[in-house]
PDB file of N, CA and C in Angstrom:
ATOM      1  N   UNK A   1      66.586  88.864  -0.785  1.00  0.00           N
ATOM      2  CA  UNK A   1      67.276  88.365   0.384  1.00  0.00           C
ATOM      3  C   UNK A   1      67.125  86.849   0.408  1.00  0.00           C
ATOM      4  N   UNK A   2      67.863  85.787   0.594  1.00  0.00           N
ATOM      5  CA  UNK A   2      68.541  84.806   0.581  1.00  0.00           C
ATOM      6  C   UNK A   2      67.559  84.251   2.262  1.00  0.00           C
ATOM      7  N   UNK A   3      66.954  82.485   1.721  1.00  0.00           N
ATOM      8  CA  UNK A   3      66.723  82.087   3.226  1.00  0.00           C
ATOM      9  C   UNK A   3      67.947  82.093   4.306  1.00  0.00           C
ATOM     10  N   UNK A   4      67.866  82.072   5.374  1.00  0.00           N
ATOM     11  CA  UNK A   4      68.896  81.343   6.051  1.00  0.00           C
ATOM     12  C   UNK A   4      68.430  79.790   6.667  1.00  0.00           C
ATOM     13  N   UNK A   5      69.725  79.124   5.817  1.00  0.00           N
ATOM     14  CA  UNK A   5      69.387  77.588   6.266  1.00  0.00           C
ATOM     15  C   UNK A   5      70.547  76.906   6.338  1.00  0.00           C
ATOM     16  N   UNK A   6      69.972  76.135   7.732  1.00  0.00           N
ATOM     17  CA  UNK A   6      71.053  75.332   8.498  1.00  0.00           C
ATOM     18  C   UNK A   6      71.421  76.233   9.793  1.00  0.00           C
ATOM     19  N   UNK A   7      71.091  77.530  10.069  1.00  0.00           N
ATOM     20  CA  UNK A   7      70.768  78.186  11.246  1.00  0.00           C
ATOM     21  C   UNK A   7      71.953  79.426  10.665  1.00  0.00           C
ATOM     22  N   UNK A   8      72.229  80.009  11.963  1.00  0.00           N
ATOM     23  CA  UNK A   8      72.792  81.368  11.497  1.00  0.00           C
ATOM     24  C   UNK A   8      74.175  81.143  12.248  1.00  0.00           C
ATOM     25  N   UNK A   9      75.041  81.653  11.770  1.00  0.00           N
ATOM     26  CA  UNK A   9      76.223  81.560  12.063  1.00  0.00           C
ATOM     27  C   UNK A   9      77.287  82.557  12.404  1.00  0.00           C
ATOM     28  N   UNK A  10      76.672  83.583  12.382  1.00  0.00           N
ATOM     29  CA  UNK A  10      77.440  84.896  12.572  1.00  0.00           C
ATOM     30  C   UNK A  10      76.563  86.154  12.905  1.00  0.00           C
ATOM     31  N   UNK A  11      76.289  87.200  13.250  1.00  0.00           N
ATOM     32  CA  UNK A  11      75.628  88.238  13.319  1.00  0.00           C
ATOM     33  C   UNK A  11      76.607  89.785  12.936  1.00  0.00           C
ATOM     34  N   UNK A  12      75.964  90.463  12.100  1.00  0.00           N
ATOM     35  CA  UNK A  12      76.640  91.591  11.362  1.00  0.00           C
ATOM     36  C   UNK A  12      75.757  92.583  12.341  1.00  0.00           C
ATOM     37  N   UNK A  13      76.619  93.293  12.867  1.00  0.00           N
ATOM     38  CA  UNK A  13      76.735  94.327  14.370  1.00  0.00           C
ATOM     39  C   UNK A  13      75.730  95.819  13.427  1.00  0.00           C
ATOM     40  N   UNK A  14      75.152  96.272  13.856  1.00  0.00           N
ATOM     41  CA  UNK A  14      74.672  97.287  13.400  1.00  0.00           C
ATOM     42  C   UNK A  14      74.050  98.135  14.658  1.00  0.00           C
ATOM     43  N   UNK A  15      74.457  99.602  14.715  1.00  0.00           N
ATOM     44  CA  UNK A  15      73.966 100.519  15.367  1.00  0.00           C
ATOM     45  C   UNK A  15      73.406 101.853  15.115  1.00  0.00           C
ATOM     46  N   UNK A  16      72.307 102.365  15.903  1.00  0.00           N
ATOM     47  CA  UNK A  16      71.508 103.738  15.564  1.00  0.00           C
ATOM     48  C   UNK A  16      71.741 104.762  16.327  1.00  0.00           C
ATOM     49  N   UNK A  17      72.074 106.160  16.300  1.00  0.00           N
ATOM     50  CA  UNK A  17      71.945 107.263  17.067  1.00  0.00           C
ATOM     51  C   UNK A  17      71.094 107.815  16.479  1.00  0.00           C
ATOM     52  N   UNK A  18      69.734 107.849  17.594  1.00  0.00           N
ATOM     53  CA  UNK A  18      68.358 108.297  17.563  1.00  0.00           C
ATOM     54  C   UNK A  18      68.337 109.909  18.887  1.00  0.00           C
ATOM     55  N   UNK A  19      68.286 110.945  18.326  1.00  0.00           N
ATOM     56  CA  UNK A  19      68.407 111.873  19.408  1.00  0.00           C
ATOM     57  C   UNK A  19      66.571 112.598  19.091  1.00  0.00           C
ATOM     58  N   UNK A  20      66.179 112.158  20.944  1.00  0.00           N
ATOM     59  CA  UNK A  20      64.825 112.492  21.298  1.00  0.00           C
ATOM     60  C   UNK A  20      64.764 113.308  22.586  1.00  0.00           C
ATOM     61  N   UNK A  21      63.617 114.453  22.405  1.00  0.00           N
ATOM     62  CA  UNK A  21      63.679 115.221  23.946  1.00  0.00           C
ATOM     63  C   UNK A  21      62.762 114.457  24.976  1.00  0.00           C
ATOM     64  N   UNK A  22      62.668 114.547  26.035  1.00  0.00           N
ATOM     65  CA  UNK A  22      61.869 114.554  27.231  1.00  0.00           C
ATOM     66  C   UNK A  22      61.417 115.635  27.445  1.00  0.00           C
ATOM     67  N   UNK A  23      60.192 115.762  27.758  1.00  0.00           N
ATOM     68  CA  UNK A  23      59.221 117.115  28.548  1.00  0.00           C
ATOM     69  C   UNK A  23      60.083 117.503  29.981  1.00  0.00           C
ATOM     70  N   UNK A  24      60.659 118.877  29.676  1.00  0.00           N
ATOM     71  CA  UNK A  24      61.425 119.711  30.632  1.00  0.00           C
ATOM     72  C   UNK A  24      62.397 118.330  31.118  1.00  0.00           C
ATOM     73  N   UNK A  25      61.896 117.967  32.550  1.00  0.00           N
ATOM     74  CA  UNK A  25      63.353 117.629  33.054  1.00  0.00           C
ATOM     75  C   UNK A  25      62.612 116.011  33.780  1.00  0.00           C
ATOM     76  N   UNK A  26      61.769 115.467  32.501  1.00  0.00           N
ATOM     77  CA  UNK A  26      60.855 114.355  33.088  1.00  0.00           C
ATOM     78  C   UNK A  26      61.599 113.314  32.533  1.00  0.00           C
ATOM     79  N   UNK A  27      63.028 112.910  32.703  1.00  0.00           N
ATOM     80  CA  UNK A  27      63.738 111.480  31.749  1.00  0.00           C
ATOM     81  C   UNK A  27      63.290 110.148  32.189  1.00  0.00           C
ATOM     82  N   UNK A  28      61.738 110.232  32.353  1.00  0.00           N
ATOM     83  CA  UNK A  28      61.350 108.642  32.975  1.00  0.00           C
ATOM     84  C   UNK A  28      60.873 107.770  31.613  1.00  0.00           C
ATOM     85  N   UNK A  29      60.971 106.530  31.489  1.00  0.00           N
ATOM     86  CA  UNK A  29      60.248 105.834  30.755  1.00  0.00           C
ATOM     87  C   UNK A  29      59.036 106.315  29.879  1.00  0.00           C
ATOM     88  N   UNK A  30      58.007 106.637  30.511  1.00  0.00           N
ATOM     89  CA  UNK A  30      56.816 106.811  29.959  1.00  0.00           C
ATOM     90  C   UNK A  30      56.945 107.783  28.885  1.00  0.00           C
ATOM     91  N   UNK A  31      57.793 108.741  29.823  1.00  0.00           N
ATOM     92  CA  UNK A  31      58.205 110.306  28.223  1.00  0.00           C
ATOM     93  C   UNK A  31      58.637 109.798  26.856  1.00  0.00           C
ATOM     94  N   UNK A  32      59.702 108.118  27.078  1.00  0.00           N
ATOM     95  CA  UNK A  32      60.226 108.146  25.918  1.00  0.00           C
ATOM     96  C   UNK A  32      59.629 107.360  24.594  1.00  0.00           C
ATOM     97  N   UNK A  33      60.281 107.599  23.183  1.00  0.00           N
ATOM     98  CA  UNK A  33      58.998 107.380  22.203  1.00  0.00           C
ATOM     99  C   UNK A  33      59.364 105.981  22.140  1.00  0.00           C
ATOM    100  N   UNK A  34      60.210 105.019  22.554  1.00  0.00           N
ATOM    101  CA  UNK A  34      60.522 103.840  22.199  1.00  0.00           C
ATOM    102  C   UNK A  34      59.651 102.892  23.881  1.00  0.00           C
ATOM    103  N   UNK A  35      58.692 103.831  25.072  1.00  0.00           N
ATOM    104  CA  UNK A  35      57.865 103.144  25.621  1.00  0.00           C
ATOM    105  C   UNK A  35      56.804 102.583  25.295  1.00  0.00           C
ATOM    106  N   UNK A  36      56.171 101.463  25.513  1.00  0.00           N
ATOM    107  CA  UNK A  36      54.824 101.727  25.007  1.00  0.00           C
ATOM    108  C   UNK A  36      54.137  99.843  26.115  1.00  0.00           C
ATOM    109  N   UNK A  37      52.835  99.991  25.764  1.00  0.00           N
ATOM    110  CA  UNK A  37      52.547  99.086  26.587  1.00  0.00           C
ATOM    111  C   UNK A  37      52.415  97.678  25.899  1.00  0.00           C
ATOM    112  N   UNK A  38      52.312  96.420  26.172  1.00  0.00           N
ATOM    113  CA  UNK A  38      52.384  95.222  25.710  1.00  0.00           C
ATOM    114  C   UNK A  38      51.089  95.040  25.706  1.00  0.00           C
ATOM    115  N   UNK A  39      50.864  93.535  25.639  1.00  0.00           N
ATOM    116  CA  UNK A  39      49.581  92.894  25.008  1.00  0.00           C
ATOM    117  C   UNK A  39      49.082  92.836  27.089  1.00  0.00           C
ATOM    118  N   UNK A  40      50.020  92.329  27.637  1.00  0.00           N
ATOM    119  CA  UNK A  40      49.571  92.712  28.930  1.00  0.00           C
ATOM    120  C   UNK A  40      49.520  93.798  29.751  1.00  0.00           C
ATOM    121  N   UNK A  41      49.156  94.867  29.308  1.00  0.00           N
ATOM    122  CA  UNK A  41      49.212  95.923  29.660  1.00  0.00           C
ATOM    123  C   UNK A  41      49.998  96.309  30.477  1.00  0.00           C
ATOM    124  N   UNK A  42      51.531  96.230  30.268  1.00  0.00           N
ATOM    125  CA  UNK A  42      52.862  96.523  31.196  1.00  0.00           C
ATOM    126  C   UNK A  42      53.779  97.085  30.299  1.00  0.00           C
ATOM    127  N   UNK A  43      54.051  98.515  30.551  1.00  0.00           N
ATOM    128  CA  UNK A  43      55.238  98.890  29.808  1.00  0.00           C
ATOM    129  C   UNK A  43      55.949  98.036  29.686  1.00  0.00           C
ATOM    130  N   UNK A  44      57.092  98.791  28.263  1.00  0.00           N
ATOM    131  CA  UNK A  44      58.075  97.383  28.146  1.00  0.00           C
ATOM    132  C   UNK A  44      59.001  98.614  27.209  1.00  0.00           C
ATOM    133  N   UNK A  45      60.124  98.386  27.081  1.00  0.00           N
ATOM    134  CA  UNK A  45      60.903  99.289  25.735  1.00  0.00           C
ATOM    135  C   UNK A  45      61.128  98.205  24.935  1.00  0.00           C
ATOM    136  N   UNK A  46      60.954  99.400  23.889  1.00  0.00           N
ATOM    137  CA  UNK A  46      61.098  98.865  22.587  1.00  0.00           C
ATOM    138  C   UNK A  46      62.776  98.756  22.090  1.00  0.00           C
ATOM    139  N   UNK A  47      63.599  99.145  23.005  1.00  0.00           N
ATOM    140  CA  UNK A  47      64.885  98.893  22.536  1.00  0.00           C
ATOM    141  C   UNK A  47      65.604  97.582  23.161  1.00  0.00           C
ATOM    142  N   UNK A  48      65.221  97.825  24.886  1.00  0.00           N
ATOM    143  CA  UNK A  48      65.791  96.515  25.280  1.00  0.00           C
ATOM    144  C   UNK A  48      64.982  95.489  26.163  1.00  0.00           C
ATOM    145  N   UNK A  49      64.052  95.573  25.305  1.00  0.00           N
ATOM    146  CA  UNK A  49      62.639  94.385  25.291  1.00  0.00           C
ATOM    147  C   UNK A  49      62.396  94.384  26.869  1.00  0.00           C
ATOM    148  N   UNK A  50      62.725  94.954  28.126  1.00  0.00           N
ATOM    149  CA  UNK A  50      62.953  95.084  29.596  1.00  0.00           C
ATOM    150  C   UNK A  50      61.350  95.454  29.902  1.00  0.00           C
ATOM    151  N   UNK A  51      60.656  94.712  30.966  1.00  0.00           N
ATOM    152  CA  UNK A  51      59.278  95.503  31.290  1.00  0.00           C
ATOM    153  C   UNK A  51      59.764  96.394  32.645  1.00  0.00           C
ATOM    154  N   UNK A  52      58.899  97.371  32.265  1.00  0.00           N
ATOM    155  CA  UNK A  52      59.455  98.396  32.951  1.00  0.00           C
ATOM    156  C   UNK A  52      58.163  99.074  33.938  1.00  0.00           C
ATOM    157  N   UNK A  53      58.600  98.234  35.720  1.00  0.00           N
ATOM    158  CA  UNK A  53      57.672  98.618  36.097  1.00  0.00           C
ATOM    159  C   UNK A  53      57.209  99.505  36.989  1.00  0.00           C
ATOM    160  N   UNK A  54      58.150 100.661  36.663  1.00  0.00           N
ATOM    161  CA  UNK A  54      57.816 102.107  37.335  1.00  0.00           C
ATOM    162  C   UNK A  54      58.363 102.878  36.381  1.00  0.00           C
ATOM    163  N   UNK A  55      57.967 102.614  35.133  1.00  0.00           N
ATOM    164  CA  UNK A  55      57.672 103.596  33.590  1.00  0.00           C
ATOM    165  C   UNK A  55      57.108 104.845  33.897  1.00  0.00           C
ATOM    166  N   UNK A  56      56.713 105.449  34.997  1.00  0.00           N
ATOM    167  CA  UNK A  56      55.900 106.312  35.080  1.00  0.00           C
ATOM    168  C   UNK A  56      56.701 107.364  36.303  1.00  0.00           C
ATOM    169  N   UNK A  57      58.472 106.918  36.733  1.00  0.00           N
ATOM    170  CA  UNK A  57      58.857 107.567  37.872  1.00  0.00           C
ATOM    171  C   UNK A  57      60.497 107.215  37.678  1.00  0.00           C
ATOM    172  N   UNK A  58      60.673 106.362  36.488  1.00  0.00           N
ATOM    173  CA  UNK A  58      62.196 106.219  36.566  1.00  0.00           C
ATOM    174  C   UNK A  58      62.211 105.441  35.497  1.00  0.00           C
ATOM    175  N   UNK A  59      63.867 105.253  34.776  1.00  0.00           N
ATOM    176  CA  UNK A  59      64.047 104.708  33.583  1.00  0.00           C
ATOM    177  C   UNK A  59      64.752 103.520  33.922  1.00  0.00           C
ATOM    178  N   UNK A  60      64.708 102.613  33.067  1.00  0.00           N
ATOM    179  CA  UNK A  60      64.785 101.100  33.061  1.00  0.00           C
ATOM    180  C   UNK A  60      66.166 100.829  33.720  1.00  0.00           C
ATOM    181  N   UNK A  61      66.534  99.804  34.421  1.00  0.00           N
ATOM    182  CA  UNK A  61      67.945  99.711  34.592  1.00  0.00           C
ATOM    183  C   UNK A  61      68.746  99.498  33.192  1.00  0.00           C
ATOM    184  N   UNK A  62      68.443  98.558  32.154  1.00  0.00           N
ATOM    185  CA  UNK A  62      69.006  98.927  30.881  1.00  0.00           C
ATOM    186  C   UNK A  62      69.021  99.980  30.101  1.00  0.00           C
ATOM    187  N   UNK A  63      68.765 101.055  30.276  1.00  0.00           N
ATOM    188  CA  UNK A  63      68.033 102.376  29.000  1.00  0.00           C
ATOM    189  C   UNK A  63      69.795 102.438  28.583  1.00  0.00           C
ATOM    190  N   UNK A  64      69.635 102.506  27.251  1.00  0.00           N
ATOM    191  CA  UNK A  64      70.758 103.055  27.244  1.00  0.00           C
ATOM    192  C   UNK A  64      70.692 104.422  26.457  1.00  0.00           C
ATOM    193  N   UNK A  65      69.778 105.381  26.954  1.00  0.00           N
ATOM    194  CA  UNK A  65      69.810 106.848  26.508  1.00  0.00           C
ATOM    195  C   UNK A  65      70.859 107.482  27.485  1.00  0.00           C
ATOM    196  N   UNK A  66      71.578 108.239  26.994  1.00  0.00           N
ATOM    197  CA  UNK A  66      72.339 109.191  27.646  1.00  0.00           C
ATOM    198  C   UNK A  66      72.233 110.805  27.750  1.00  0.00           C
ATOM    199  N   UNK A  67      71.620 111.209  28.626  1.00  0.00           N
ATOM    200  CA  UNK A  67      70.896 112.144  29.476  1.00  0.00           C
ATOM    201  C   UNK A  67      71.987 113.453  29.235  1.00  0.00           C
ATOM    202  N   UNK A  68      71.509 114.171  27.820  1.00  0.00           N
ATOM    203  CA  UNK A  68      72.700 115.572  28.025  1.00  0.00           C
ATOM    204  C   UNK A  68      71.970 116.699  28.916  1.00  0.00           C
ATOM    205  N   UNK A  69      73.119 117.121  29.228  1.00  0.00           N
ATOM    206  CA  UNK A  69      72.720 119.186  29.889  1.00  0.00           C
ATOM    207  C   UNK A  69      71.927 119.579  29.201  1.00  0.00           C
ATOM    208  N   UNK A  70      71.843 119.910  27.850  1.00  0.00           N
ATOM    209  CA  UNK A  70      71.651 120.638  26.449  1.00  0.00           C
ATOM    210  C   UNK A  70      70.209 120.942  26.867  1.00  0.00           C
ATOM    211  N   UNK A  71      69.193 122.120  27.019  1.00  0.00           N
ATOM    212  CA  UNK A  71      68.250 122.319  26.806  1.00  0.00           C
ATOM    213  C   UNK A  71      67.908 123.198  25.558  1.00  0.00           C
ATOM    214  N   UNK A  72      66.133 122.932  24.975  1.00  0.00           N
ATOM    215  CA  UNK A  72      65.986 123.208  24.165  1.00  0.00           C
ATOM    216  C   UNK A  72      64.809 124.561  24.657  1.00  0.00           C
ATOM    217  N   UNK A  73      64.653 125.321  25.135  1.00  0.00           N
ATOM    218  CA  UNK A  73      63.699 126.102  25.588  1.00  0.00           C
ATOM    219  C   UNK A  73      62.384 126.300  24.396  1.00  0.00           C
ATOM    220  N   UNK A  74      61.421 125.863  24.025  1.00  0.00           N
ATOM    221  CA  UNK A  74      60.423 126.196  22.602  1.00  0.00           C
ATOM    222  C   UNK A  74      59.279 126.384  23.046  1.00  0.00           C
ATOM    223  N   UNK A  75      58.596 127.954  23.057  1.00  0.00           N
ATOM    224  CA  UNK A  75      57.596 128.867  23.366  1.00  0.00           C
ATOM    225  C   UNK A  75      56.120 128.336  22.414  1.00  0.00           C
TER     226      UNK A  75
END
């Protein structure tokens, strides 16, 4: 891979579909695997760098997970 010099001039768009469950019907922050805590001990996601500070009762105003019906019932 090539330095970049003289700064950057364009950005090449790239996207992921990552499909993860939540415990039963808990879609808050803390459940998901991209939460985790910072050097200051404050949640934060790992997708849209947002500290998130009721990780523990609701999801970020940015999340951009989209919440299906679909349950997985596993005994």
């Amino acid at each position: 891979m090539s330095k970049i010099d003289g700064g950057v001039r364009y950005y090449t768009k790239a996207k992921i579909v990552y499909e993860f469950g939540f415990p039963q019907d808990y879609t808050v922050c803390v459940y998901c695997p991209f939460c985790y805590k910072g050097s200051t001990e404050k949640f934060r996601c790992g997708i849209t760098g947002e500290y998130l500070p009721f990780a523990q009762t609701e999801r970020g105003q940015r999340c951009p997970a989209e919440i299906q019906e679909e349950r997985t019932d596993e005994h």
